[in-house]
N, C-alpha and C. Protein backbone atom coordinates (compact mmCIF):
# COMPACT_ATOMS: atom_id res chain seq x y z
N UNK A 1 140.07 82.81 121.08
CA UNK A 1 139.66 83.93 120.26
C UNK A 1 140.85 84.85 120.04
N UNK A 2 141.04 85.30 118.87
CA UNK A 2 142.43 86.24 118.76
C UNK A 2 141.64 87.26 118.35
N UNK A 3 142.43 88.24 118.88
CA UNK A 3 142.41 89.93 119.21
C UNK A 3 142.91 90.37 117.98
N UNK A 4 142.34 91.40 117.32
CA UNK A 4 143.21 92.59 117.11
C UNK A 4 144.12 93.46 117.60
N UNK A 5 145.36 93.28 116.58
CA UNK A 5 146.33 93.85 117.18
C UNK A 5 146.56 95.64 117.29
N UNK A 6 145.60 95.31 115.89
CA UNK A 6 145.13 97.21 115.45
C UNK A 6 143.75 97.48 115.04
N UNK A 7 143.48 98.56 115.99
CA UNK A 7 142.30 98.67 115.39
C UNK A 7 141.63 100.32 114.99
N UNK A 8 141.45 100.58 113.77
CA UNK A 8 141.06 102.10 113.58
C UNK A 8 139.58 102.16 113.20
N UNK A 9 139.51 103.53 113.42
CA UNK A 9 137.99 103.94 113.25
C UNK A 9 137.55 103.44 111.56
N UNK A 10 138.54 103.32 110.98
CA UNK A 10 137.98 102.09 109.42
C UNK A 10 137.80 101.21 109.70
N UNK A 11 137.78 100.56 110.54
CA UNK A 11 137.67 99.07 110.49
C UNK A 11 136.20 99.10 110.06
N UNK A 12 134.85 99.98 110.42
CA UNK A 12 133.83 99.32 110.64
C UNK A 12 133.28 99.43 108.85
N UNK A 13 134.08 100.14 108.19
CA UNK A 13 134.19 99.85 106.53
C UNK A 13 135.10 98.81 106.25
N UNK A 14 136.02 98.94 106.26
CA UNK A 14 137.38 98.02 105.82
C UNK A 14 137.01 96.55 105.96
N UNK A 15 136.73 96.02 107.01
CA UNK A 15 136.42 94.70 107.61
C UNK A 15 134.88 94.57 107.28
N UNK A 16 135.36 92.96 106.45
CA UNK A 16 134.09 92.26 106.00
C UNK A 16 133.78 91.27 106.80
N UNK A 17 134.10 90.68 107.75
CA UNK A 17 133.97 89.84 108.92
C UNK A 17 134.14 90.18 110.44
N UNK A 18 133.19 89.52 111.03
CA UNK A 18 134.05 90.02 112.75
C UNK A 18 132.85 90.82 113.16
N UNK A 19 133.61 91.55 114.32
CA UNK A 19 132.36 91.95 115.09
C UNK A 19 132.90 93.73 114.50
N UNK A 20 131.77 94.51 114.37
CA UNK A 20 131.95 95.84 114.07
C UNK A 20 131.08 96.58 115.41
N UNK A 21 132.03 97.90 115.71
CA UNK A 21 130.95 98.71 116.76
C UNK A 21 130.64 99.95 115.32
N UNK A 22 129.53 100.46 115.24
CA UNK A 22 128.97 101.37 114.22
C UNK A 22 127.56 101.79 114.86
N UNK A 23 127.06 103.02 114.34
CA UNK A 23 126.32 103.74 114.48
C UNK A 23 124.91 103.69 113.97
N UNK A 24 123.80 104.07 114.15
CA UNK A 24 122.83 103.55 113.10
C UNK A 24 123.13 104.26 111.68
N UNK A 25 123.57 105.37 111.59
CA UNK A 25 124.03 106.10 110.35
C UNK A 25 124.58 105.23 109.84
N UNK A 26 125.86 104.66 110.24
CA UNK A 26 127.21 103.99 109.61
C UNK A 26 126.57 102.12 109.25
N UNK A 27 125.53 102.22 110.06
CA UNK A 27 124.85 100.71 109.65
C UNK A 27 124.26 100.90 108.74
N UNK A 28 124.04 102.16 108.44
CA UNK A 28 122.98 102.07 106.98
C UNK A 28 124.37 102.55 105.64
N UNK A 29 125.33 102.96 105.75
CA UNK A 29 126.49 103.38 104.82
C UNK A 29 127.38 101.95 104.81
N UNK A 30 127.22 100.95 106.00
CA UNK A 30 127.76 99.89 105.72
C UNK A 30 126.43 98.80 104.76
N UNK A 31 125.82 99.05 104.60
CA UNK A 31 124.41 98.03 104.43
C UNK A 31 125.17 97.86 102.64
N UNK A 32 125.31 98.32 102.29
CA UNK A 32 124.94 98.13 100.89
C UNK A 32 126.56 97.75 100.75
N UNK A 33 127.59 97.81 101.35
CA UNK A 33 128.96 97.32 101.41
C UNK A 33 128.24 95.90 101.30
N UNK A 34 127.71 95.18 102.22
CA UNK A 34 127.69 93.99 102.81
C UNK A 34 126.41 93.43 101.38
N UNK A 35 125.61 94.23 100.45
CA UNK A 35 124.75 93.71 99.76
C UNK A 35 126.02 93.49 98.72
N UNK A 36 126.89 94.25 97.94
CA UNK A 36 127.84 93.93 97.63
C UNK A 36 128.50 92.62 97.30
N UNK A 37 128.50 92.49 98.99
CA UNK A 37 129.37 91.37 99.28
C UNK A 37 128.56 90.04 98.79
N UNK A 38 127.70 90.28 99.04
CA UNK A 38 126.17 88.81 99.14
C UNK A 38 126.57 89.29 97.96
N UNK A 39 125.97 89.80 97.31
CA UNK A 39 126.13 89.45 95.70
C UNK A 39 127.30 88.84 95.12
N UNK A 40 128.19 89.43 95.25
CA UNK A 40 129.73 88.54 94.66
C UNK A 40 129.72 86.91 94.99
N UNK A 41 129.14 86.71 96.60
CA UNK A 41 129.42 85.19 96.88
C UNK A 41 128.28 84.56 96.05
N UNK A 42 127.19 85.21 95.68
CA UNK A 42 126.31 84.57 94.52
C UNK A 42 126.71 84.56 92.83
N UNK A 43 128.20 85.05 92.84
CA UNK A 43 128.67 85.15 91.36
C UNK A 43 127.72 85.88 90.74
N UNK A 44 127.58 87.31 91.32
CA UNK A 44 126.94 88.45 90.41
C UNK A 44 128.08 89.74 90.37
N UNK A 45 127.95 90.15 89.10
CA UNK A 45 128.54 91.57 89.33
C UNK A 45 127.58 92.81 89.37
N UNK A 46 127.56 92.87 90.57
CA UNK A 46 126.86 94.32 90.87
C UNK A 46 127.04 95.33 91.03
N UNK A 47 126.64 96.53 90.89
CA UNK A 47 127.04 97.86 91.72
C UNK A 47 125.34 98.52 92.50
N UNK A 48 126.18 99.32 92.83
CA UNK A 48 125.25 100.26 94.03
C UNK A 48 125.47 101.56 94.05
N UNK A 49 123.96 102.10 93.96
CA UNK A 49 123.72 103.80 94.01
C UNK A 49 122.81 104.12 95.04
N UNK A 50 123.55 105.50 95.54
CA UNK A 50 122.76 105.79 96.89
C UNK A 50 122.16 107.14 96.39
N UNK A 51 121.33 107.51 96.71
CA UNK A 51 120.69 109.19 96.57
C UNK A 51 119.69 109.60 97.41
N UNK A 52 119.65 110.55 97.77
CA UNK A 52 118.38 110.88 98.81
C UNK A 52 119.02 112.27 99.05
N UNK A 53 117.97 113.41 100.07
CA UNK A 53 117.55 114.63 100.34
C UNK A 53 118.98 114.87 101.38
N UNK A 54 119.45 115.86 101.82
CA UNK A 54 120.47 116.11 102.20
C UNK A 54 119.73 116.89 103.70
N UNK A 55 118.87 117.34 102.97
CA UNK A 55 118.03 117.37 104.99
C UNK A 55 117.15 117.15 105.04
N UNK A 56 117.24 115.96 105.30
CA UNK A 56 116.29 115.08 105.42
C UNK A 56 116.28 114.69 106.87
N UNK A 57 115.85 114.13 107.95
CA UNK A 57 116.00 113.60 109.45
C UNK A 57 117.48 112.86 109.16
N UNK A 58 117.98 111.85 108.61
CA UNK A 58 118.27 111.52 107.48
C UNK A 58 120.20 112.17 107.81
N UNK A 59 119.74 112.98 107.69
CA UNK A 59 120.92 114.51 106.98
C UNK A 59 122.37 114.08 107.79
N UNK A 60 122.49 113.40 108.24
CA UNK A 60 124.09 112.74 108.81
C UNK A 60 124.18 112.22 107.94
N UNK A 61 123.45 110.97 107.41
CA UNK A 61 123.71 109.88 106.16
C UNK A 61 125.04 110.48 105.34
N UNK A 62 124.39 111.64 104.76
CA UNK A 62 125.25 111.61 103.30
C UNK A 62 126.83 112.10 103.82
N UNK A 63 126.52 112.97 104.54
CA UNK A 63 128.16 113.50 105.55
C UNK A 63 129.06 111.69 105.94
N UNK A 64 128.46 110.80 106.31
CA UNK A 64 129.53 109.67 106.64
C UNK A 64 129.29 108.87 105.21
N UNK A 65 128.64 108.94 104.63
CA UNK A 65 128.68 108.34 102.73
C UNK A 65 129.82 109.08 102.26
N UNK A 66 129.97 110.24 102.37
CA UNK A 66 131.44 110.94 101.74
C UNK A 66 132.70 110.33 102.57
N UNK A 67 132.51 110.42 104.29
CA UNK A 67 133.88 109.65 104.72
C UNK A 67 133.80 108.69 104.04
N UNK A 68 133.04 107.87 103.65
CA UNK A 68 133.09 106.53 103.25
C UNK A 68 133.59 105.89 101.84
N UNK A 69 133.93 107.18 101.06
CA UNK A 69 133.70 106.99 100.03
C UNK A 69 135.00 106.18 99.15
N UNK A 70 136.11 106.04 99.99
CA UNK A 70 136.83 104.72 99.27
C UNK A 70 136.41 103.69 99.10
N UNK A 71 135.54 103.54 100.51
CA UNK A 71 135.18 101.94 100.74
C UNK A 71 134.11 101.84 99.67
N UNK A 72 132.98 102.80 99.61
CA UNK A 72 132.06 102.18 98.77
C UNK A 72 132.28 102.32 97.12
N UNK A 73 133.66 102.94 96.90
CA UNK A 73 133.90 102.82 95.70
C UNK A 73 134.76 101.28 95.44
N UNK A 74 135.14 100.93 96.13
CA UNK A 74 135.39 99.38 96.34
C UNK A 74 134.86 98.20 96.35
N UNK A 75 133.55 98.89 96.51
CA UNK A 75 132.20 97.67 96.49
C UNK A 75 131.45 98.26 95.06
N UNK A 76 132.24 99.15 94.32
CA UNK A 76 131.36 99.70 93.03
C UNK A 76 129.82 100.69 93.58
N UNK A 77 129.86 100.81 94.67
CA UNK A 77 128.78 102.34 95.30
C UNK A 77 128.81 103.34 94.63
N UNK A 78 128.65 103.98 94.02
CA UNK A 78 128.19 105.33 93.62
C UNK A 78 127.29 106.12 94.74
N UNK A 79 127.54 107.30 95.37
CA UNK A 79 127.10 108.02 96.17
C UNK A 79 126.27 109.42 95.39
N UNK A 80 125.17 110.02 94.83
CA UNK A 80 125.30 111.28 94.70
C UNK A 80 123.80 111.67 95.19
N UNK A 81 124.08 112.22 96.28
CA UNK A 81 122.58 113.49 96.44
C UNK A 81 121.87 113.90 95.61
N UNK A 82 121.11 113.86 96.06
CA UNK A 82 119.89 114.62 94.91
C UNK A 82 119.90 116.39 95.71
N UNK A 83 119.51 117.12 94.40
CA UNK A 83 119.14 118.09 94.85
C UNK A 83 117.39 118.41 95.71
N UNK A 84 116.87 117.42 95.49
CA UNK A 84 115.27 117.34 96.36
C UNK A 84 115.50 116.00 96.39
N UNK A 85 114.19 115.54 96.91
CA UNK A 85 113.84 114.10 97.03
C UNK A 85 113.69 113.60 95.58
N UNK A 86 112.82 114.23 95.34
CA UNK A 86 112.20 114.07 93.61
C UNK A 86 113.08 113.34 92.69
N UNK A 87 114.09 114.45 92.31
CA UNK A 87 115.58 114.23 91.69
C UNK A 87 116.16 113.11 92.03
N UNK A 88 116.12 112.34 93.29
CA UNK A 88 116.88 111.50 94.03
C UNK A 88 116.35 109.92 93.67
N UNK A 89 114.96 110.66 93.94
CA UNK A 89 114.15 109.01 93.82
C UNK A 89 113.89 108.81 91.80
N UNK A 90 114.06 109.97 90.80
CA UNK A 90 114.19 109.50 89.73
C UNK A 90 115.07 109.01 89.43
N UNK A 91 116.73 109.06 89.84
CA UNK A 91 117.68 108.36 89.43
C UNK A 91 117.62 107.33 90.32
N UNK A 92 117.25 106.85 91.68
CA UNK A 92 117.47 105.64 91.87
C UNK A 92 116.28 104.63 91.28
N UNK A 93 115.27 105.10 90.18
CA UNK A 93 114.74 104.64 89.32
C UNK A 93 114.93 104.32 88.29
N UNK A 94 115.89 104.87 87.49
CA UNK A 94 116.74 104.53 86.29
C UNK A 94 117.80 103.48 86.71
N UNK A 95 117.98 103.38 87.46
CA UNK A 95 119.26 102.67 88.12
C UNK A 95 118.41 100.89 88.12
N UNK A 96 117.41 101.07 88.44
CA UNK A 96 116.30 99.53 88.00
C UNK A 96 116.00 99.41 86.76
N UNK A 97 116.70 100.40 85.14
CA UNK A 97 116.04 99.86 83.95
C UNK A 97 117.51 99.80 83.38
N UNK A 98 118.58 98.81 84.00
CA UNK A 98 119.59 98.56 83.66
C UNK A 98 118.98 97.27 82.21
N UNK A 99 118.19 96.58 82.33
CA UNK A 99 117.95 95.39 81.23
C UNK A 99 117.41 96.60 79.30
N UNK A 100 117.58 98.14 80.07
CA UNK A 100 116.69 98.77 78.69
C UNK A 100 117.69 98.87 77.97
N UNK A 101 119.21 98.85 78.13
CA UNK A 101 120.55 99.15 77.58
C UNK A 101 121.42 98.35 76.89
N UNK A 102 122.15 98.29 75.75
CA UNK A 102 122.75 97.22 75.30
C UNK A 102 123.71 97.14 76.34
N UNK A 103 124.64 95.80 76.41
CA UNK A 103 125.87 95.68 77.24
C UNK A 103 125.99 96.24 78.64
N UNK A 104 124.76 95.90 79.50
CA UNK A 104 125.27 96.82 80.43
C UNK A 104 126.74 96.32 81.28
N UNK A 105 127.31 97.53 82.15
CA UNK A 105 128.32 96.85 82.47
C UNK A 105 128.71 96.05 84.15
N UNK A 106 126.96 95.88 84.84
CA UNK A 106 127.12 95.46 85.91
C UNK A 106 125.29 94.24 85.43
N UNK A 107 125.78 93.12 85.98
CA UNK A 107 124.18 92.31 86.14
C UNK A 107 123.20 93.17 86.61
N UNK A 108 123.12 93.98 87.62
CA UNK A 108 122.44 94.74 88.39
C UNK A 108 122.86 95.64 89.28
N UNK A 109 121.91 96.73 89.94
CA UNK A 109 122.36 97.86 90.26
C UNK A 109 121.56 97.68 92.23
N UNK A 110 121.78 97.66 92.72
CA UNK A 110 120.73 97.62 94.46
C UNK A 110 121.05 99.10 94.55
N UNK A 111 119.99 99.87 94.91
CA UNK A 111 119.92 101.10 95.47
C UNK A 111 119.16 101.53 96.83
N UNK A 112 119.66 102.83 97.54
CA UNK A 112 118.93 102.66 98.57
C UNK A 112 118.68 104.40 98.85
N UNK A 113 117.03 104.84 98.81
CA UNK A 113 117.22 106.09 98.86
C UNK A 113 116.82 106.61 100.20
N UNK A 114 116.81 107.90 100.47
CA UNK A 114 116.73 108.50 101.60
C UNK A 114 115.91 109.82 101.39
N UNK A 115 115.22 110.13 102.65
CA UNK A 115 114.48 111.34 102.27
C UNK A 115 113.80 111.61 103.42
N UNK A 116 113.13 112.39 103.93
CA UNK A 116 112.24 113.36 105.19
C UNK A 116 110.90 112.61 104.51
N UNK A 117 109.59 113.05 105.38
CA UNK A 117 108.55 112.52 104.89
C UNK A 117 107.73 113.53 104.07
N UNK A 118 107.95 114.44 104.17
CA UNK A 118 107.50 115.17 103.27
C UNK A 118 107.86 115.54 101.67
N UNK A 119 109.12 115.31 101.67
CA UNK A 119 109.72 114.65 100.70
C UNK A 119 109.38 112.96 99.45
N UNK A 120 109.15 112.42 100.91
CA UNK A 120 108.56 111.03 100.33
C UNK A 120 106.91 111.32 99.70
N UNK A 121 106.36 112.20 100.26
CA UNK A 121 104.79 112.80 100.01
C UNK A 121 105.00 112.86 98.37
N UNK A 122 105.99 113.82 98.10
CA UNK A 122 106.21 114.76 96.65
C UNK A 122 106.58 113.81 96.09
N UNK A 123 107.47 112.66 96.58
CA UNK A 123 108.32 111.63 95.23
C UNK A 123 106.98 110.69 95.18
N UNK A 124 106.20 110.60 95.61
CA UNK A 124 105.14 109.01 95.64
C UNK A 124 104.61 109.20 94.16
N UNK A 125 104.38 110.23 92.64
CA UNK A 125 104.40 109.94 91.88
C UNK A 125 105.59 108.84 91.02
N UNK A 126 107.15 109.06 91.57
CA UNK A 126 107.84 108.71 90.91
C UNK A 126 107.91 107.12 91.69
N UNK A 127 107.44 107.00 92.94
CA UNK A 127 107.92 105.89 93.62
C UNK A 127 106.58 104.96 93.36
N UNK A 128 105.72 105.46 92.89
CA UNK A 128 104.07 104.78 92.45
C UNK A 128 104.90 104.11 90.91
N UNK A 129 105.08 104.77 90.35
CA UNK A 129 105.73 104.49 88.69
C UNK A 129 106.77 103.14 88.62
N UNK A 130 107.85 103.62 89.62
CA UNK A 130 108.91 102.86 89.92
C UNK A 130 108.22 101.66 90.18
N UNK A 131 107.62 101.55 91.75
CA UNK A 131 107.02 100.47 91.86
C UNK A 131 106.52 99.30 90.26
N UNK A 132 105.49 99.83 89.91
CA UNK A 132 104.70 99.38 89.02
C UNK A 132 105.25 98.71 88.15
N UNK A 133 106.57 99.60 87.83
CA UNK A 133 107.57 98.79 87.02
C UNK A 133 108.34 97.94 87.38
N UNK A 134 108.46 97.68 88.18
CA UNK A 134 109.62 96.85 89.05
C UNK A 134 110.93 96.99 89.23
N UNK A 135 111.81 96.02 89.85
CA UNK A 135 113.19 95.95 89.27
C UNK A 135 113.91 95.64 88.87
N UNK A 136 114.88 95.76 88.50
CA UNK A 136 116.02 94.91 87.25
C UNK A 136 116.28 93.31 88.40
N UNK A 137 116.39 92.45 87.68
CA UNK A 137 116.58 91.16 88.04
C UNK A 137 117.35 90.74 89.14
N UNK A 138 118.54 91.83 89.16
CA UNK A 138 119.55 91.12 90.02
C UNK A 138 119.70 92.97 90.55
N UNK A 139 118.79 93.55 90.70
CA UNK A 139 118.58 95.04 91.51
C UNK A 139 117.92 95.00 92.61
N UNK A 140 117.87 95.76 92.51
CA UNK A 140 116.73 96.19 93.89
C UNK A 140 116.80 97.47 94.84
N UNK A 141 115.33 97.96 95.54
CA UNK A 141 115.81 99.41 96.09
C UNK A 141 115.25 99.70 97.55
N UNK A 142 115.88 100.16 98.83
CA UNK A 142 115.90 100.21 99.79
C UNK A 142 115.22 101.20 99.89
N UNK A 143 114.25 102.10 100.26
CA UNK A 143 113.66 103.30 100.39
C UNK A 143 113.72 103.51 102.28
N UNK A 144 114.17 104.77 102.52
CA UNK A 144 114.76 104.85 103.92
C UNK A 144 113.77 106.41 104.14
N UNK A 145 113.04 105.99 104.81
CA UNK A 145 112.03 107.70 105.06
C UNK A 145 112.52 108.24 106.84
N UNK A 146 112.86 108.94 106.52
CA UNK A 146 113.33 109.42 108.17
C UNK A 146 111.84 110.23 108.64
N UNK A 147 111.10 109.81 109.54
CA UNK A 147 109.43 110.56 109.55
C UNK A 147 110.04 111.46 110.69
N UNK A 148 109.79 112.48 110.88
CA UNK A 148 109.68 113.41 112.31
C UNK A 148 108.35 114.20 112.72
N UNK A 149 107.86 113.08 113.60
CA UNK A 149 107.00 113.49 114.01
C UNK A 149 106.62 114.71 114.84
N UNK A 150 107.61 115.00 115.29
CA UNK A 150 107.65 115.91 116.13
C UNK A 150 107.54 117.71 115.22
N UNK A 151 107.58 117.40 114.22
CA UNK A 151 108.37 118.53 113.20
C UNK A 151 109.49 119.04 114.21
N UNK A 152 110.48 118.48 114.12
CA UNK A 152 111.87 119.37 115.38
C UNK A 152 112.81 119.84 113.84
N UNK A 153 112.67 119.09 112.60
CA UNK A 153 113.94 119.41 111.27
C UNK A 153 112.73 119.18 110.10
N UNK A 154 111.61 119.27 110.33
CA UNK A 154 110.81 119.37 109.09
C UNK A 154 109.79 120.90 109.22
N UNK A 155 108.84 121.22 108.29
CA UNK A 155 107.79 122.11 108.14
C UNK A 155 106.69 121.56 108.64
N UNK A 156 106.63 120.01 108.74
CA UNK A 156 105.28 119.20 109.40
C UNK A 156 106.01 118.01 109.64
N UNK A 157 104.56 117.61 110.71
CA UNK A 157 105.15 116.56 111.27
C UNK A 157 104.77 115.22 110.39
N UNK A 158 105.38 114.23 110.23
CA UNK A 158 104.67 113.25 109.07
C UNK A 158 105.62 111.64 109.98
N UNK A 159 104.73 110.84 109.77
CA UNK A 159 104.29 109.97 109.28
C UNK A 159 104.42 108.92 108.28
N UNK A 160 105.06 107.83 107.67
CA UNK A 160 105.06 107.65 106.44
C UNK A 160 104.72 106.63 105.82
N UNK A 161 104.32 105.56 107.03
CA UNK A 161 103.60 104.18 106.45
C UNK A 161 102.43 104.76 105.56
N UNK A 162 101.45 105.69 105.66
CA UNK A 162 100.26 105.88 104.66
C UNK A 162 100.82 106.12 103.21
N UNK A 163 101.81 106.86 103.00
CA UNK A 163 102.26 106.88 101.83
C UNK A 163 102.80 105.97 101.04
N UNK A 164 103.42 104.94 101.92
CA UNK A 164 104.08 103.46 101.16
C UNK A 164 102.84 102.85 100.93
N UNK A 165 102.00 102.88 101.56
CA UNK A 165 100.88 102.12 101.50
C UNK A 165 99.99 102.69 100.29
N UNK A 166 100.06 103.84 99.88
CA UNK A 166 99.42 104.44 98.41
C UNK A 166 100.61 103.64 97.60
N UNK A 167 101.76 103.65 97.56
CA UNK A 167 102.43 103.54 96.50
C UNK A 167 102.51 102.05 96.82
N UNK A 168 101.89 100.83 97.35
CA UNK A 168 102.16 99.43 97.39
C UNK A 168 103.36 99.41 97.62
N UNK A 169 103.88 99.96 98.62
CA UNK A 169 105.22 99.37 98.90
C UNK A 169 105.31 98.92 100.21
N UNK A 170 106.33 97.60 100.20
CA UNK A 170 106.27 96.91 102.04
C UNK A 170 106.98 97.90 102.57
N UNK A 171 106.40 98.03 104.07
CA UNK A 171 106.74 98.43 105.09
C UNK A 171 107.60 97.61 106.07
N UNK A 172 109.04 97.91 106.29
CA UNK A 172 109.37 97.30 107.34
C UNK A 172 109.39 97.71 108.81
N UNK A 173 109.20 97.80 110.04
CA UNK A 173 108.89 98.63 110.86
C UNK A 173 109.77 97.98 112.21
N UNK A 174 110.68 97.33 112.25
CA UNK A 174 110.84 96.63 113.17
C UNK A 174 111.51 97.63 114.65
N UNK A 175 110.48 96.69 115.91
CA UNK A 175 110.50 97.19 117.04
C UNK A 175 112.37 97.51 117.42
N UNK A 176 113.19 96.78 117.04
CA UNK A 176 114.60 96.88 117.67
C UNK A 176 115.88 96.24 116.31
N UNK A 177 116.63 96.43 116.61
CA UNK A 177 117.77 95.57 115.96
C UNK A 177 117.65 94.07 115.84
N UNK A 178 117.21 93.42 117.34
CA UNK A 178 117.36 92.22 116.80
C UNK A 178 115.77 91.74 116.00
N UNK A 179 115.11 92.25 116.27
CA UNK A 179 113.74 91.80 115.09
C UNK A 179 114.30 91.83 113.86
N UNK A 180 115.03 92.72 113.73
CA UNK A 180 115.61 93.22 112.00
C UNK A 180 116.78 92.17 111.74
N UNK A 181 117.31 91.45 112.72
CA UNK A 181 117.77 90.27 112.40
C UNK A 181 116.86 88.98 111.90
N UNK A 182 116.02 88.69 112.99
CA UNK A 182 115.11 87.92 112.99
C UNK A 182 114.11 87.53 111.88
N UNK A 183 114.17 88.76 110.83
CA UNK A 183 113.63 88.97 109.79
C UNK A 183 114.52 88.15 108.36
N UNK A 184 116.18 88.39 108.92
CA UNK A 184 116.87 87.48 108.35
C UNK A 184 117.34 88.69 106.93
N UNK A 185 117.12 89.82 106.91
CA UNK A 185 116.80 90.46 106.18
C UNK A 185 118.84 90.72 105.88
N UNK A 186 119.38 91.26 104.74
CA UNK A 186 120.55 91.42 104.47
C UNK A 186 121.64 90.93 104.75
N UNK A 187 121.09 89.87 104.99
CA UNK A 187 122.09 88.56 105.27
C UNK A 187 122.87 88.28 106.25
N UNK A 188 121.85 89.34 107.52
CA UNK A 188 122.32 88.79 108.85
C UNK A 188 121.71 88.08 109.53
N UNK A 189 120.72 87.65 109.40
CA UNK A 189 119.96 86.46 110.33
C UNK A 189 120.39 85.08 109.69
């Protein structure tokens, strides 16, 4: 096995192979690097938009999305906050009607939004809509609800499988990391 001879706190962006140590934050700012990647080895040109609530449980996310932001402009990422949830989850809805446009200039767009649950409460008109419509062919959208039950960074405490479940959307819920392998899900299992 050969070593690294150098190793910096980029590596866990920079490096597309190998073993990475990262954070759950930085696993979710690397996630869409690595959808990226799956896409290219399928001969697609894609890009990727991130948006979601800025305090949200959540609220580290967008702070290491800005360190990040060479790398994911490298993988064609687009990063921008929404000013609410609302705002956030309508553009990563437009971002799925890439086929309404002449010439677009990527096959498809993967997005992944973020938000508190109370937040997710207020967007479930736009995420009911979204749903219904679907997504662009070679798109797709990650919805990331940070619930705090506890209310310790919200006004209430919430919950958020009932709300995916109004808006027909799957729930993934997995007990640990490696279930979320096991699932095979983003092209690590």
């Amino acid at each position: 096995m050969t070593v690294a001879t150098t190793i910096t706190l980029d590596d866990k962006y920079s490096q597309d192979r190998g073993r990475l140590y990262l954070s759950g934050i930085q696993a979710l700012v690397k996630l869409p690097m690595l959808q990226h990647l799956r896409d290219q080895a399928a001969g697609l040109n894609t890009g990727g938009f991130v948006s979601g609530y800025r305090g949200s449980p959540l609220g580290g996310l967008d702070k290491e999305l800005w360190r990040a932001e060479k790398y994911l402009a490298r993988h064609s990422i687009s990063f921008q906050p929404g000013l609410n949830e609302d705002l956030a989850a309508t553009a990563i809805w437009g971002t799925q009607q890439i086929g309404l446009f002449p010439s677009p200039t990527h096959d498809g767009v993967f997005a992944l939004w973020y938000g508190k649950g109370p937040g997710l409460d207020r967007s479930l008109d736009v995420f009911k809509h979204a749903k219904s419509a679907g997504t662009a062919p070679h798109g797709g959208v990650l919805v990331l609800a940070g619930d705090d039950h506890g209310a310790k960074s919200s006004t209430l405490a919430h919950q958020s499988e009932q709300v995916f479940m109004a808006a027909q959307m799957p729930v993934l819920n997995p007990a640990g990391v490696q279930e979320l392998l096991d699932f095979g899900l983003f092209g690590w299992g």
